[in-house]
C-alpha atoms as a PDB file:
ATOM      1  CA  UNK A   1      -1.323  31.324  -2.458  1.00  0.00           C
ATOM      2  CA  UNK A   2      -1.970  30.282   1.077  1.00  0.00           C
ATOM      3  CA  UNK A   3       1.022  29.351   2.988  1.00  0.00           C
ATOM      4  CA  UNK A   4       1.533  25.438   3.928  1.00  0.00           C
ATOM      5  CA  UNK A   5      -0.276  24.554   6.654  1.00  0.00           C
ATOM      6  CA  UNK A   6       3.047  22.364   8.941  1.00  0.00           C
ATOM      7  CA  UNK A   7       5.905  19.547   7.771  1.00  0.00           C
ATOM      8  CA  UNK A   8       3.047  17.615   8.643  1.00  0.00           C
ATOM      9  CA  UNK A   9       0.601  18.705   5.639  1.00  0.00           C
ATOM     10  CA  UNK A  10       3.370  19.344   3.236  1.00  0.00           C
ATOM     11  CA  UNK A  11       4.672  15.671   4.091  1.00  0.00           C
ATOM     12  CA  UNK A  12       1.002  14.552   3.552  1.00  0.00           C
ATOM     13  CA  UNK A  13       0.558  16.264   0.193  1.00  0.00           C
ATOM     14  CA  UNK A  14       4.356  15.028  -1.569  1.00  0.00           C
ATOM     15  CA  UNK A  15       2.617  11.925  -0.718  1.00  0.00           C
ATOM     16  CA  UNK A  16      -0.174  11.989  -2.603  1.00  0.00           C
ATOM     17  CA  UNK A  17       1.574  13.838  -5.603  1.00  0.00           C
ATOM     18  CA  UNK A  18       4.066  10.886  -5.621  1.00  0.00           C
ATOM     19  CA  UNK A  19       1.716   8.090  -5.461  1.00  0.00           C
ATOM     20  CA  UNK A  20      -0.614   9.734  -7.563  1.00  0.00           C
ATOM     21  CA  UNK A  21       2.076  10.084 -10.465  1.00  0.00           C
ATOM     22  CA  UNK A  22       3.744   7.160  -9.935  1.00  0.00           C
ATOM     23  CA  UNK A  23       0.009   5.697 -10.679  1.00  0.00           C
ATOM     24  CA  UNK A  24       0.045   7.787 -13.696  1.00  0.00           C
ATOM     25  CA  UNK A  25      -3.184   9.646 -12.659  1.00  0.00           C
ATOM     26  CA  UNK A  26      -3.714  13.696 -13.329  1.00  0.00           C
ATOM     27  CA  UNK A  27      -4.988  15.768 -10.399  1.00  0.00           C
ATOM     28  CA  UNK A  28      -8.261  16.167 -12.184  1.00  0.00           C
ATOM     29  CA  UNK A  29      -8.340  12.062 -12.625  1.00  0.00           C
ATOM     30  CA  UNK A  30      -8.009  11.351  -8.623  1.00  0.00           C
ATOM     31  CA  UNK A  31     -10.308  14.142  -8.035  1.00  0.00           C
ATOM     32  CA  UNK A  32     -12.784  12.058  -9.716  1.00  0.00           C
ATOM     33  CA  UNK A  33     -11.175   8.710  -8.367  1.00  0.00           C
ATOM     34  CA  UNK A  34     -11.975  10.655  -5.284  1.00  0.00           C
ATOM     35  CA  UNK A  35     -15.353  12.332  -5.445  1.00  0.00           C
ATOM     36  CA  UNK A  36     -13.431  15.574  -4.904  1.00  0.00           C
ATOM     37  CA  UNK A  37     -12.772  19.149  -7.127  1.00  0.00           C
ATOM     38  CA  UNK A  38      -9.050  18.744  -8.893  1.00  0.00           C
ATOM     39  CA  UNK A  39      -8.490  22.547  -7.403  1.00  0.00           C
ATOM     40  CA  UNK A  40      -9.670  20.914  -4.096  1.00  0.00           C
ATOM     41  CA  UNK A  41      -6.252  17.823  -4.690  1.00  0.00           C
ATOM     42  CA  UNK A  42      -4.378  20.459  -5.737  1.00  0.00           C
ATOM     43  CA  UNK A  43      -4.320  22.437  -2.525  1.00  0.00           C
ATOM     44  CA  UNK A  44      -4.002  19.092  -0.430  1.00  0.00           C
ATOM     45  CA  UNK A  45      -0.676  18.288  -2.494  1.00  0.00           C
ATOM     46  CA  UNK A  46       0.671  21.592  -1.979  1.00  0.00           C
ATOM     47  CA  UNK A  47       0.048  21.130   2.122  1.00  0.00           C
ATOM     48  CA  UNK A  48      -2.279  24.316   2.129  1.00  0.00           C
ATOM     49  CA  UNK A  49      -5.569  22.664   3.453  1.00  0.00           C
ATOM     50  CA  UNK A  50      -6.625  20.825   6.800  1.00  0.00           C
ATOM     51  CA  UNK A  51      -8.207  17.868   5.633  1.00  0.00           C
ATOM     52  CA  UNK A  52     -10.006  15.467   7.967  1.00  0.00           C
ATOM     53  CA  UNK A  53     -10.111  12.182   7.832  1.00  0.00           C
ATOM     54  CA  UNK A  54     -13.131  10.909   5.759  1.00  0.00           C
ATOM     55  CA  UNK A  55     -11.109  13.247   2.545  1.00  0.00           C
ATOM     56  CA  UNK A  56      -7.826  11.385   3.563  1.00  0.00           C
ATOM     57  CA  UNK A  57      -9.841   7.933   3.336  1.00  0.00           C
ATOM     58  CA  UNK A  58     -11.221   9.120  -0.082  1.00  0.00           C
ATOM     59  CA  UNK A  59      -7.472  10.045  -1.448  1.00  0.00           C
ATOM     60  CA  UNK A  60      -6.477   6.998  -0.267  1.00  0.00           C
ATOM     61  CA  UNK A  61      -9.392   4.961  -2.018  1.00  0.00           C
ATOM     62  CA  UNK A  62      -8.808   7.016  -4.685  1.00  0.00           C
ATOM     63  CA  UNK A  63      -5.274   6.095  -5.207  1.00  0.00           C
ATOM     64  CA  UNK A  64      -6.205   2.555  -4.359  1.00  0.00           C
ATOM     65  CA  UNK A  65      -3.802   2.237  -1.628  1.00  0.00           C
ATOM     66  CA  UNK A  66      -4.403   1.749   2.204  1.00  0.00           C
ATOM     67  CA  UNK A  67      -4.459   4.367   4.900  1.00  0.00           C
ATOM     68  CA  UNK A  68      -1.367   2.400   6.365  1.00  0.00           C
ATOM     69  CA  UNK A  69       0.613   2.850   3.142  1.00  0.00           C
ATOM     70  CA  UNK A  70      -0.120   6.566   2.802  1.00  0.00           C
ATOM     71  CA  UNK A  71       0.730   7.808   6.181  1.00  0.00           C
ATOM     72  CA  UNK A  72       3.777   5.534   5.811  1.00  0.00           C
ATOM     73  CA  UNK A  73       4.765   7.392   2.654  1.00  0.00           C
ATOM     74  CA  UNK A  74       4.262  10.659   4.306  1.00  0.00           C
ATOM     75  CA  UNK A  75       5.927  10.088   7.407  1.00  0.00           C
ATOM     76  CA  UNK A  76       9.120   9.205   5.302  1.00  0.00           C
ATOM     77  CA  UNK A  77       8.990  12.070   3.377  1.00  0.00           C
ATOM     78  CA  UNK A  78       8.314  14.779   6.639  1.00  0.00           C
ATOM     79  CA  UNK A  79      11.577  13.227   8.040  1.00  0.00           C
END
């Protein structure tokens, strides 16, 4: 398993885990939410990859929650 990436990523990917099952959505569901592979959500929740932005706006769309309210989440959570 490849290590997390910084509090940064980690903070990032509890972020999407939370919102994602506090939406009641599987991996594999916001995967396809987000035009993405579920192994491919799975590493971004567990802080491994470096995503850029266009895969942070497709989480986000995914979720159905703004940009604003998912770096909020995550900058709570990396504190």
């Amino acid at each position: 398993m490849p290590p997390v990436r910084s509090p940064q990523h980690a903070a990032l990917g509890r972020a999407v885990r939370e919102l994602r099952e506090q939406k009641g959505v599987s991996q594999e569901q916001l995967a396809t939410l987000s035009s993405l592979h579920r192994n491919y959500v799975g590493g971004i929740e567990r802080g491994e990859l470096n995503i850029s932005l266009a895969v942070i706006v497709k989480i986000a769309d995914g979720l159905g929650v703004s940009l604003g309210a998912l770096f909020t989440r995550a900058d709570a959570l990396e504190e």
